[in-house]
C-alpha atoms as a PDB file:
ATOM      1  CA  UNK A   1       2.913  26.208 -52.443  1.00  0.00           C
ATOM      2  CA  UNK A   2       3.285  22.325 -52.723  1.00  0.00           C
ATOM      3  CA  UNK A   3       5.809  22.104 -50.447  1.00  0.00           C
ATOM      4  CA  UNK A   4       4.519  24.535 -47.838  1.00  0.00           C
ATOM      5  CA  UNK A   5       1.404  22.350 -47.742  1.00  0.00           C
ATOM      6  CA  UNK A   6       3.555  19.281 -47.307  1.00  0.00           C
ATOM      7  CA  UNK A   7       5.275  20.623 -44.719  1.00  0.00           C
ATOM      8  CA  UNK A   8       2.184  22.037 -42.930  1.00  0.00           C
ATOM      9  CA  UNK A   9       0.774  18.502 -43.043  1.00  0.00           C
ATOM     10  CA  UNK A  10       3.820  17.015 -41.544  1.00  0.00           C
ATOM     11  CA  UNK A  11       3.786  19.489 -38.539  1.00  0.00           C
ATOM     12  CA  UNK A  12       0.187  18.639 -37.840  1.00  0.00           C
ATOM     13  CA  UNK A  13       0.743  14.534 -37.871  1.00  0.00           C
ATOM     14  CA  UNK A  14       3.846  15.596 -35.904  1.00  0.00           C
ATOM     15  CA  UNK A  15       1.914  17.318 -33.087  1.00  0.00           C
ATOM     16  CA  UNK A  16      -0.898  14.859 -33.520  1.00  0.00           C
ATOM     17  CA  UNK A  17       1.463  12.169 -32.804  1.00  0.00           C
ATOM     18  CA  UNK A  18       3.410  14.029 -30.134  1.00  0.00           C
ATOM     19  CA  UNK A  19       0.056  14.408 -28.106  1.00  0.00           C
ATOM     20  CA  UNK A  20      -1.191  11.173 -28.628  1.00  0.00           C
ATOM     21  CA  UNK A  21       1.852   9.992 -26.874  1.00  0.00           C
ATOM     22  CA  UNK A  22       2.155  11.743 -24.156  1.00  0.00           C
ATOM     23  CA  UNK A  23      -1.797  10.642 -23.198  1.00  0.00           C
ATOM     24  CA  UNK A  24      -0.788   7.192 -23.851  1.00  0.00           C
ATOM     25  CA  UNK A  25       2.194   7.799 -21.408  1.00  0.00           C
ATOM     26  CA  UNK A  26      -0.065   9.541 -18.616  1.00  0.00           C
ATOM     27  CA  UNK A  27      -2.525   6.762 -19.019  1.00  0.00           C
ATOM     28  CA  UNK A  28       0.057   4.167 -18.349  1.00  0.00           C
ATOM     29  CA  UNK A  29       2.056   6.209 -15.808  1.00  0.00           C
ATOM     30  CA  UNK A  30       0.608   6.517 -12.518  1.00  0.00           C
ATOM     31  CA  UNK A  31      -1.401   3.407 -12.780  1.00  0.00           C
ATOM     32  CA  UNK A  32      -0.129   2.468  -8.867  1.00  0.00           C
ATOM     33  CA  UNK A  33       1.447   4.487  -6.225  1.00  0.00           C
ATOM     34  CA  UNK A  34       4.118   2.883  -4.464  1.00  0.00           C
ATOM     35  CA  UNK A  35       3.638   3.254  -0.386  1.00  0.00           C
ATOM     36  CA  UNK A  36       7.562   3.070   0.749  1.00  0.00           C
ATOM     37  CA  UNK A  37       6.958   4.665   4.147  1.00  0.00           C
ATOM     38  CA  UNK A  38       4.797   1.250   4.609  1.00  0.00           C
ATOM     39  CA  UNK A  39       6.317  -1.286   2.446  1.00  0.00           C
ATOM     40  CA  UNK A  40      10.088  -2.662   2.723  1.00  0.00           C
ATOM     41  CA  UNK A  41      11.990  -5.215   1.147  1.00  0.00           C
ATOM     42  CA  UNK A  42      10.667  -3.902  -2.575  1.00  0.00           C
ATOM     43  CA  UNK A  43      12.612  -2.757  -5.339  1.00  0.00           C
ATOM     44  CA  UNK A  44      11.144  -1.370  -8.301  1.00  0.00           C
ATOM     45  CA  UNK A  45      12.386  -2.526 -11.898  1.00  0.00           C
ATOM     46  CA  UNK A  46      11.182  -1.029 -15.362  1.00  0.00           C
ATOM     47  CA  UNK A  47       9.183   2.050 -14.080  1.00  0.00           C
ATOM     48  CA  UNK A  48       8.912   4.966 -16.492  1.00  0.00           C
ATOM     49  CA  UNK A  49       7.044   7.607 -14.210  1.00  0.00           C
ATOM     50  CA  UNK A  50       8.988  10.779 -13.462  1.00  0.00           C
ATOM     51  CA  UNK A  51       8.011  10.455  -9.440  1.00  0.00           C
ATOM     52  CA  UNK A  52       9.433   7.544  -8.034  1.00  0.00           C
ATOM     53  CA  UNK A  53       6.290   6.320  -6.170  1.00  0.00           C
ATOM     54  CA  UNK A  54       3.855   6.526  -9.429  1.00  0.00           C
ATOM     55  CA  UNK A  55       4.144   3.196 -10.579  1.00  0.00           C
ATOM     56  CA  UNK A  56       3.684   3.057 -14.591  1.00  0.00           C
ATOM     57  CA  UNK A  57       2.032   0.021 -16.578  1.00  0.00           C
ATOM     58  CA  UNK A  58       4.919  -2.667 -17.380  1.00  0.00           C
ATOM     59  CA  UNK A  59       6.660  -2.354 -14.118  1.00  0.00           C
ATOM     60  CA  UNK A  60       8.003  -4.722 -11.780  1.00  0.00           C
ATOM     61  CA  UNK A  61       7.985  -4.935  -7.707  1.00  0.00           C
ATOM     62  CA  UNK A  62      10.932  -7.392  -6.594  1.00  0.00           C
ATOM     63  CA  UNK A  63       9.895  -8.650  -3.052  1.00  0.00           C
ATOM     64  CA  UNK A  64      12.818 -10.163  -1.140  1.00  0.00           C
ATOM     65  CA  UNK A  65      12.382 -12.660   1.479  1.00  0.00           C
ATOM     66  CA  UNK A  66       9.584 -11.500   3.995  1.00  0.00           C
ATOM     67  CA  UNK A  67       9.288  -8.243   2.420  1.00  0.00           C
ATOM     68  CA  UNK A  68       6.219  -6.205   2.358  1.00  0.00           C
ATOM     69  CA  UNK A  69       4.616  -4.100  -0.706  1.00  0.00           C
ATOM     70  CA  UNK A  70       1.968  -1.367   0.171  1.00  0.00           C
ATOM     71  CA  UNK A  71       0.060   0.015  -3.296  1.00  0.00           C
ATOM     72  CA  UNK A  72      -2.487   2.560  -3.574  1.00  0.00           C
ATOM     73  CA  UNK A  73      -4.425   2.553  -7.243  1.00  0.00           C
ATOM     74  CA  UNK A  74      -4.419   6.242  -8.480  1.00  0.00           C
ATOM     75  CA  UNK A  75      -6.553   5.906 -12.046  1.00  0.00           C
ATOM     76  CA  UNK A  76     -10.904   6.291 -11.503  1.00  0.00           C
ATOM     77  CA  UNK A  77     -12.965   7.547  -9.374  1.00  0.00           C
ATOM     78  CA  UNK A  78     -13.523   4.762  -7.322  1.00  0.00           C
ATOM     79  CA  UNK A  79      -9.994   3.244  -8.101  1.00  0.00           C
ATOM     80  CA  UNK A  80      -8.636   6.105  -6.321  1.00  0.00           C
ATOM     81  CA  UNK A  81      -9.841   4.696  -3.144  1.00  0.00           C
ATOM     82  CA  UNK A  82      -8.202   1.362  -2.867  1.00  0.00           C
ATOM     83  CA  UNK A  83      -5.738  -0.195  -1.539  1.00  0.00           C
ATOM     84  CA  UNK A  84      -3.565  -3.141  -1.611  1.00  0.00           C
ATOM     85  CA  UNK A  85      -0.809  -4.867   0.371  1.00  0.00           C
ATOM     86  CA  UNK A  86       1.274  -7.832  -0.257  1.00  0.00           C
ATOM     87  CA  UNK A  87       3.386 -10.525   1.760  1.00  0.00           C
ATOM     88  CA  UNK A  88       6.083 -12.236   0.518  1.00  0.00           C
ATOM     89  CA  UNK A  89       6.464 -15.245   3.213  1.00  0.00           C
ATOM     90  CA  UNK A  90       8.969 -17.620   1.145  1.00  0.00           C
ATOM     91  CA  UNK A  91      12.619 -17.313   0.968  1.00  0.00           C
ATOM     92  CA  UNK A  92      13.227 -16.506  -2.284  1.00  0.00           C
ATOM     93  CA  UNK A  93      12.762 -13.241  -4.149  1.00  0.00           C
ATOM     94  CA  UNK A  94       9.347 -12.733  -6.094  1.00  0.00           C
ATOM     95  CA  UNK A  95       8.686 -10.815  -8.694  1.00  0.00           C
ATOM     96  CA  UNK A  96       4.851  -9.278  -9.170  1.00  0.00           C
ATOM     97  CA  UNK A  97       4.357  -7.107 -12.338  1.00  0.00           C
ATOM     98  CA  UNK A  98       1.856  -4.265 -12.871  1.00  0.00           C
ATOM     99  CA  UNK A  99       0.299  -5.596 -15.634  1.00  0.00           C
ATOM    100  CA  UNK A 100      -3.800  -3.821 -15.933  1.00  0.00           C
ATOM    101  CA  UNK A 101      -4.346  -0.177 -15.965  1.00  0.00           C
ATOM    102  CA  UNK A 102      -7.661  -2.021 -14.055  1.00  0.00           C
ATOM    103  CA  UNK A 103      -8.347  -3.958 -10.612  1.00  0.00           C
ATOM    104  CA  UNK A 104      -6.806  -5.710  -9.934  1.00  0.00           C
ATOM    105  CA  UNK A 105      -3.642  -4.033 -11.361  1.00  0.00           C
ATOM    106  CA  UNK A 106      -0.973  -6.729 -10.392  1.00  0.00           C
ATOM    107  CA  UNK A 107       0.032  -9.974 -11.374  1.00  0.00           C
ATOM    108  CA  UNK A 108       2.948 -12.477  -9.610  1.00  0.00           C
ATOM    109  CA  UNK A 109       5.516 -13.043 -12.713  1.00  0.00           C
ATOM    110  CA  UNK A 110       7.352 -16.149 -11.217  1.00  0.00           C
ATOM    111  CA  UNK A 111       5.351 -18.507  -8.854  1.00  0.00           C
ATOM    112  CA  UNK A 112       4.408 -21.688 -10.415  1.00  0.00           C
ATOM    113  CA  UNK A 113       1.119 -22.130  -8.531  1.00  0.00           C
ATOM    114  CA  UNK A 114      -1.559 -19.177  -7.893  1.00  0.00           C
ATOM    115  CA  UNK A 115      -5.400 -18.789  -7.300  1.00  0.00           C
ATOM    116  CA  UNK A 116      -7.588 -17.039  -9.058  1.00  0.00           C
ATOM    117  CA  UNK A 117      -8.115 -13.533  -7.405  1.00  0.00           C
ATOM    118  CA  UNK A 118     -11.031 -14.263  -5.648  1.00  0.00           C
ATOM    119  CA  UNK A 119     -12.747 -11.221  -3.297  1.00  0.00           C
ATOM    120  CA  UNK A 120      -9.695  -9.180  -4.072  1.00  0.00           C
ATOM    121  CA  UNK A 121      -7.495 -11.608  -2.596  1.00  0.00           C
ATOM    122  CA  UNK A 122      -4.982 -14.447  -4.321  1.00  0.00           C
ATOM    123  CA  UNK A 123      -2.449 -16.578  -2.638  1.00  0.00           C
ATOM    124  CA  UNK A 124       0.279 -18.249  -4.322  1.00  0.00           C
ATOM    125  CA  UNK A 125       2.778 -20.838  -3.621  1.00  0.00           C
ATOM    126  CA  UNK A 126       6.143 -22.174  -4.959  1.00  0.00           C
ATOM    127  CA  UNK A 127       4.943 -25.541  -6.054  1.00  0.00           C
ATOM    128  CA  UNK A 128       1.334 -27.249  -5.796  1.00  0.00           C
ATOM    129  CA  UNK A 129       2.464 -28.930  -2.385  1.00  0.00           C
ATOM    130  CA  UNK A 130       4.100 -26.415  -1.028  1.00  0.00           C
ATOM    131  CA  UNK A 131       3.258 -23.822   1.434  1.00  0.00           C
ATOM    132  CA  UNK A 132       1.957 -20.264   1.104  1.00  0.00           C
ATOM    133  CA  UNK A 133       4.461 -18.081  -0.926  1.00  0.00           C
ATOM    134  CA  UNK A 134       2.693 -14.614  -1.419  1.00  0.00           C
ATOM    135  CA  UNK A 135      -0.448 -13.273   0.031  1.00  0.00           C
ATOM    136  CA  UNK A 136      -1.803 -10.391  -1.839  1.00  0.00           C
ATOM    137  CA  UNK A 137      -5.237  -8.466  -1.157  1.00  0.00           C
ATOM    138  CA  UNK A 138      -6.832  -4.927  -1.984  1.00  0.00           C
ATOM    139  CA  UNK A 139      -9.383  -3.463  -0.248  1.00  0.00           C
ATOM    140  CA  UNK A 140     -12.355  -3.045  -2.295  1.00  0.00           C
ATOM    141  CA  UNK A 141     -15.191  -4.721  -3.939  1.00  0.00           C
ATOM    142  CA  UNK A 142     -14.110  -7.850  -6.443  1.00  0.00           C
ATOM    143  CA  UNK A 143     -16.104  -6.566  -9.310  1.00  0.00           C
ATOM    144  CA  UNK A 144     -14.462  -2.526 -10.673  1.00  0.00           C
ATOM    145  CA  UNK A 145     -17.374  -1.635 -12.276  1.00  0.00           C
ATOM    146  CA  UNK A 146     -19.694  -1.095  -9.019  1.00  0.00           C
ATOM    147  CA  UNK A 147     -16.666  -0.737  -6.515  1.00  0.00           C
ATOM    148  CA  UNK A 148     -17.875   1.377  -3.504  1.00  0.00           C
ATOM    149  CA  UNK A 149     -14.538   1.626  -1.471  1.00  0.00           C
ATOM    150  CA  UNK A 150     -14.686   3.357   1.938  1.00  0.00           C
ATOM    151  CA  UNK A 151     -13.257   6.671   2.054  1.00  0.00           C
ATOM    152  CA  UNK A 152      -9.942   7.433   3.188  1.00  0.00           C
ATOM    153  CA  UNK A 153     -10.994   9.554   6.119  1.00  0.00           C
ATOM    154  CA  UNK A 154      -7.462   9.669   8.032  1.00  0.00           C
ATOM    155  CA  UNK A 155      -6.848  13.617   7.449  1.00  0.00           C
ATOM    156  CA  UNK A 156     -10.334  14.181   8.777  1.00  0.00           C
ATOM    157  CA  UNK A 157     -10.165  12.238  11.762  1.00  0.00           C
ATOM    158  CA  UNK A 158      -6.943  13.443  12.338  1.00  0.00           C
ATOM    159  CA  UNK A 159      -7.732  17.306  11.666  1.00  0.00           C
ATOM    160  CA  UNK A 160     -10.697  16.942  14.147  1.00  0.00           C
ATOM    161  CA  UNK A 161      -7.572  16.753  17.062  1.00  0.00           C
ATOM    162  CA  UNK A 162      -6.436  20.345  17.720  1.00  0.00           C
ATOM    163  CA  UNK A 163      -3.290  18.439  19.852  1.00  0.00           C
ATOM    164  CA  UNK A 164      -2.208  16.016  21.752  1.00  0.00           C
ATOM    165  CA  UNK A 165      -1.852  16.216  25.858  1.00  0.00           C
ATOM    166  CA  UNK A 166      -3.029  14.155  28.772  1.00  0.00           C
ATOM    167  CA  UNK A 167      -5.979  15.489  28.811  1.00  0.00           C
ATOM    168  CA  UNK A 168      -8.573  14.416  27.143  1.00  0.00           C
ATOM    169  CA  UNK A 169      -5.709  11.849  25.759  1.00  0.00           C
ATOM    170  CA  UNK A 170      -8.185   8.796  25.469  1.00  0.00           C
ATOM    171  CA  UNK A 171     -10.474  10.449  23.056  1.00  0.00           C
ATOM    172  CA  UNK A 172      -7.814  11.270  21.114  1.00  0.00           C
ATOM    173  CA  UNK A 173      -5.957   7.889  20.878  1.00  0.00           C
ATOM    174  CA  UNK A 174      -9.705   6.786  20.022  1.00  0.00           C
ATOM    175  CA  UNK A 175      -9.448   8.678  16.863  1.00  0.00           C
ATOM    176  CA  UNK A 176      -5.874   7.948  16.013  1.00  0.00           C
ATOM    177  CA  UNK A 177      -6.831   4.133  16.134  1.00  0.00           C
ATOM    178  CA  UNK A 178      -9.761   4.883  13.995  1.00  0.00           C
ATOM    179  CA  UNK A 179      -8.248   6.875  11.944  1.00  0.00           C
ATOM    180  CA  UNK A 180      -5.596   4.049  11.074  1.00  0.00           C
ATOM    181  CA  UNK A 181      -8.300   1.076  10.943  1.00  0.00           C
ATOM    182  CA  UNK A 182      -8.451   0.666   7.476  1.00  0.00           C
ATOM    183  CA  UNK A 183      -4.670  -0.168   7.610  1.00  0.00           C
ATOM    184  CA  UNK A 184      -4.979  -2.453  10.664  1.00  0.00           C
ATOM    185  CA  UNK A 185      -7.529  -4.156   8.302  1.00  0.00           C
ATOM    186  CA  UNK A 186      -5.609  -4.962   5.689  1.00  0.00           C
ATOM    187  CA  UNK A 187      -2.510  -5.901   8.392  1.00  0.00           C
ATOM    188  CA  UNK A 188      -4.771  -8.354   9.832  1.00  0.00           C
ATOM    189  CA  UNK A 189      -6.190  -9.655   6.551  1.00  0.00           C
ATOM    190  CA  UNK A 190      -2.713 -10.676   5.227  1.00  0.00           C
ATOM    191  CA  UNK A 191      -1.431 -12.125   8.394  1.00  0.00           C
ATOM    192  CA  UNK A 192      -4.413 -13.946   9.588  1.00  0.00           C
ATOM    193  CA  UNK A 193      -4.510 -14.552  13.439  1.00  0.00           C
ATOM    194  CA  UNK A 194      -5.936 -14.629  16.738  1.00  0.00           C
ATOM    195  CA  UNK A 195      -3.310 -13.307  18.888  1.00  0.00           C
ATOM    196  CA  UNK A 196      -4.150  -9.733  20.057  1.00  0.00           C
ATOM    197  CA  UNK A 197      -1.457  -7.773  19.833  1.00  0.00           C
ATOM    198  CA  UNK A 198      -0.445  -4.911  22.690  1.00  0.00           C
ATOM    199  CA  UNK A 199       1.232  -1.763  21.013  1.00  0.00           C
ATOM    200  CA  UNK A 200       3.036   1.532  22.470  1.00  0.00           C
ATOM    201  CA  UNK A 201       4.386   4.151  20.867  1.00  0.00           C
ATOM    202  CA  UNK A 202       5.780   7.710  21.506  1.00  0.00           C
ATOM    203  CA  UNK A 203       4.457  10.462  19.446  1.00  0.00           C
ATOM    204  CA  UNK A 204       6.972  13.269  19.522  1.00  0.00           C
ATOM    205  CA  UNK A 205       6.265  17.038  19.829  1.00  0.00           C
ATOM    206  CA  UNK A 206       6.578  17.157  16.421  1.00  0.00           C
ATOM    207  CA  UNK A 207       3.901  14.340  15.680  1.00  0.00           C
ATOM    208  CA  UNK A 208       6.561  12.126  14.168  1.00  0.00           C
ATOM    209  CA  UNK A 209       6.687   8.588  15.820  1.00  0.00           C
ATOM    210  CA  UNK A 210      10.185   6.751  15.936  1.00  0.00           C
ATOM    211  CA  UNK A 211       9.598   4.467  18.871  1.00  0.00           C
ATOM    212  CA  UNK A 212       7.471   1.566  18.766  1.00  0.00           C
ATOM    213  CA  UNK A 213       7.300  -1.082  21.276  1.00  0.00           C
ATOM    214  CA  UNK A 214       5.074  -4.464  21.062  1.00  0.00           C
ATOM    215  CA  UNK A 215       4.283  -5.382  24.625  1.00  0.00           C
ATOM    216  CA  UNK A 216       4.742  -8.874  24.373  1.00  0.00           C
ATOM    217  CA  UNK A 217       5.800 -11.437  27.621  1.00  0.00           C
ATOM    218  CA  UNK A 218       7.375 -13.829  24.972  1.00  0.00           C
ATOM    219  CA  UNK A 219       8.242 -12.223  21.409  1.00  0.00           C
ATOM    220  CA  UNK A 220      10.427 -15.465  21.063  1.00  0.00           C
ATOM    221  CA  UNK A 221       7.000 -17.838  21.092  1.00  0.00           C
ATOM    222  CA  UNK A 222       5.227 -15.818  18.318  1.00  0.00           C
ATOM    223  CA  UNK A 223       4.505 -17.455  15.377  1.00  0.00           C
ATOM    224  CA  UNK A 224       6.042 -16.135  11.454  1.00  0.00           C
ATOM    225  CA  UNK A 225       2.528 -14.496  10.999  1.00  0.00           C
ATOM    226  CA  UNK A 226       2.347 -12.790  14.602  1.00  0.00           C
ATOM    227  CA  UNK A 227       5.824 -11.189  14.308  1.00  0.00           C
ATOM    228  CA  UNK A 228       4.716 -10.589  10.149  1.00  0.00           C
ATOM    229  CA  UNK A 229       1.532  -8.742  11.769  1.00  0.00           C
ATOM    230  CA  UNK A 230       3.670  -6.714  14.812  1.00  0.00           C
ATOM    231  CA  UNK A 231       6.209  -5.384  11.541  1.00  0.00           C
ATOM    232  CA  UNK A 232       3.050  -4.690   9.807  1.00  0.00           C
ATOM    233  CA  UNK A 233       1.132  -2.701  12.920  1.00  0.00           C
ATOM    234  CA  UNK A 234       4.383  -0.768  13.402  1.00  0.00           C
ATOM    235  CA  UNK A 235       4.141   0.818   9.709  1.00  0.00           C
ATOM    236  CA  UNK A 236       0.914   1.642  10.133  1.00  0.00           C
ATOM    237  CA  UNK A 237       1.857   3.658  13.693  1.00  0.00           C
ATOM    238  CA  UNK A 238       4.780   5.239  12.254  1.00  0.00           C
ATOM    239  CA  UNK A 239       3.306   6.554   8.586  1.00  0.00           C
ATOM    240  CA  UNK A 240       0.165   7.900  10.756  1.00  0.00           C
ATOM    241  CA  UNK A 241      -0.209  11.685  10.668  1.00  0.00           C
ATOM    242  CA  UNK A 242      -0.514  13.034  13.700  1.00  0.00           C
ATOM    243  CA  UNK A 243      -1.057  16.356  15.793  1.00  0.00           C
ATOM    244  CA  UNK A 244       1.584  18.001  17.449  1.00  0.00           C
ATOM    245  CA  UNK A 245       1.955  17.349  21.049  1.00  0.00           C
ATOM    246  CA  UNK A 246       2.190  19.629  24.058  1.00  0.00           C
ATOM    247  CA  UNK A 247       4.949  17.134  24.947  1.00  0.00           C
ATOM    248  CA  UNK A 248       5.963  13.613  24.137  1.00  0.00           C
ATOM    249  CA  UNK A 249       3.233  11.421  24.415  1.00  0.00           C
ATOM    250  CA  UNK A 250       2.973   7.608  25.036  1.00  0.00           C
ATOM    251  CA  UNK A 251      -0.030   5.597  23.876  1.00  0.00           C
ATOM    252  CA  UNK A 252      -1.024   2.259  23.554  1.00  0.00           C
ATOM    253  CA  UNK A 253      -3.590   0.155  22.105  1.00  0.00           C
ATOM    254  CA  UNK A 254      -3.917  -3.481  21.787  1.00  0.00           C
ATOM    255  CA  UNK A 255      -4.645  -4.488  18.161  1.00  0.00           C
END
C-alpha cells in the first residue's frame, strides 16, 4: 500500500513537472515572429520553437553587412500589434539577441556603444566615434503597459478590393498604398530621408508581385540610406497581399 502511494505521488510530481514545462516552453517560444518575406541578410542561431519564424526567448538574429531584420511581437494583447525593423549599416556581422518576453524584446549582443531605447528606437555604433552601426525601431508606444498600437488593417483594406483592372484602378492603388503605410512608416523611419522615391510594380493575375522597378534618373547618385530605403519599399510591395487581377497590372506610386 506504501509503495503504491509512493508511486502515485511520483506520477503526480511527474505530470506536475511535465506541465509546468511545457508552459514555461510556450511562454518563452513564440516571444517574436521572424518576417523573412521582409527581412534578408538574417540568420537565426539558438531558436527552440518548432515553426521556424516563432522566435523563442534566448535566441539570436545574425545580421550580415546591410542586412535587414523585420519582427512582429506575438505575446499580449497589445504586443500582438507591433512591429519592429532593424538596419544593419556597418560592415561587419551583428549579432542582436531576444532577450525580454517584454517590449522591447531585443537587445544588440556585440556593439560596444548603444543608446538607451528611447521612443522605441536605439541606435548603436561600433565605437564612441564612429558612425551609425544598427538602427533598430518598433512601432508602438515606449511605455508596454498603456501601448495603444494601430491596428493591422492590411486584410481589410485589401478585402474591400473585389479585383484589380483599369477601371476604377486609382482607387484601388489608393488602398493598396494605404493598406501598406504602416510598413512605409517604419521604411522611412529607419532610413531617414528626404528624397521621394518613384515606385512601379506589376501585380500578376495571380496577385503575386515579382517585378519592381524604382524610377530613378540617377540610381548611381543615391545616397547608402536612399538605395537602403528603395530595398526596403520593394519588400514592402512584394509581401503585400493583393487581389487577383483581370490581367497584369502596372502601378506606381511615389513614396
Amino acid at each position: 500500500m506504501l509503495l503504491r502511494l509512493k508511486k502515485n505521488v511520483l506520477l503526480v510530481n511527474a505530470i506536475f513537472f511535465l506541465g509546468y514545462a511545457i508552459n514555461l516552453h510556450a511562454q518563452e517560444c513564440g516571444v517574436l515572429r521572424y518576417l523573412a518575406n521582409k527581412s534578408n541578410g538574417v540568420a537565426i542561431k539558438g531558436n527552440t520553437c518548432g515553426v521556424i519564424d516563432d522566435i523563442a526567448l534566448g535566441s539570436e538574429f545574425d545580421l550580415m553587412p546591410g542586412a535587414r531584420l523585420w519582427f512582429k511581437s506575438q505575446m499580449g494583447t497589445d504586443a500582438q500589434k507591433a512591429q519592429g525593423i532593424c538596419q544593419n549599416r556597418s560592415s561587419d556581422t551583428i549579432s542582436i539577441s531576444v532577450n525580454s518576453n517584454q517590449l522591447p524584446w531585443i537587445k544588440p549582443s556585440d556593439l560596444v556603444s548603444c543608446g538607451s531605447w528611447t521612443n522605441n528606437k536605439i541606435n548603436c555604433s561600433v565605437s564612441k566615434s564612429g558612425q551609425n552601426a544598427l538602427s533598430c525601431i518598433i512601432a508602438g508606444n515606449s511605455s508596454e503597459s498603456d501601448a495603444k498600437l494601430p491596428e493591422r488593417t492590411t486584410s481589410v483594406r485589401m478585402r474591400s478590393i473585389t479585383g484589380l483592372s483599369q477601371n476604377g484602378l486609382d482607387s484601388a492603388k489608393e488602398q493598396i498604398v494605404l493598406a501598406m503605410e504602416p510598413d512605409i512608416e517604419l521604411c522611412r523611419a529607419i532610413n531617414p530621408t528626404n528624397t521621394k522615391i518613384k515606385i512601379s510594380w506589376l501585380v500578376e493575375k495571380t496577385g503575386q508581385v515579382n517585378e519592381v522597378i524604382p524610377v530613378t534618373k540617377d540610381s548611381s547618385s543615391k545616397s547608402q540610406i536612399d538605395k537602403q530605403l528603395i530595398d526596403c519599399l520593394t519588400a514592402v510591395i512584394k509581401d503585400a497581399p493583393y487581389p487577383s487581377a483581370s490581367e497584369a497590372i502596372w502601378l506606381t506610386h511615389q513614396f
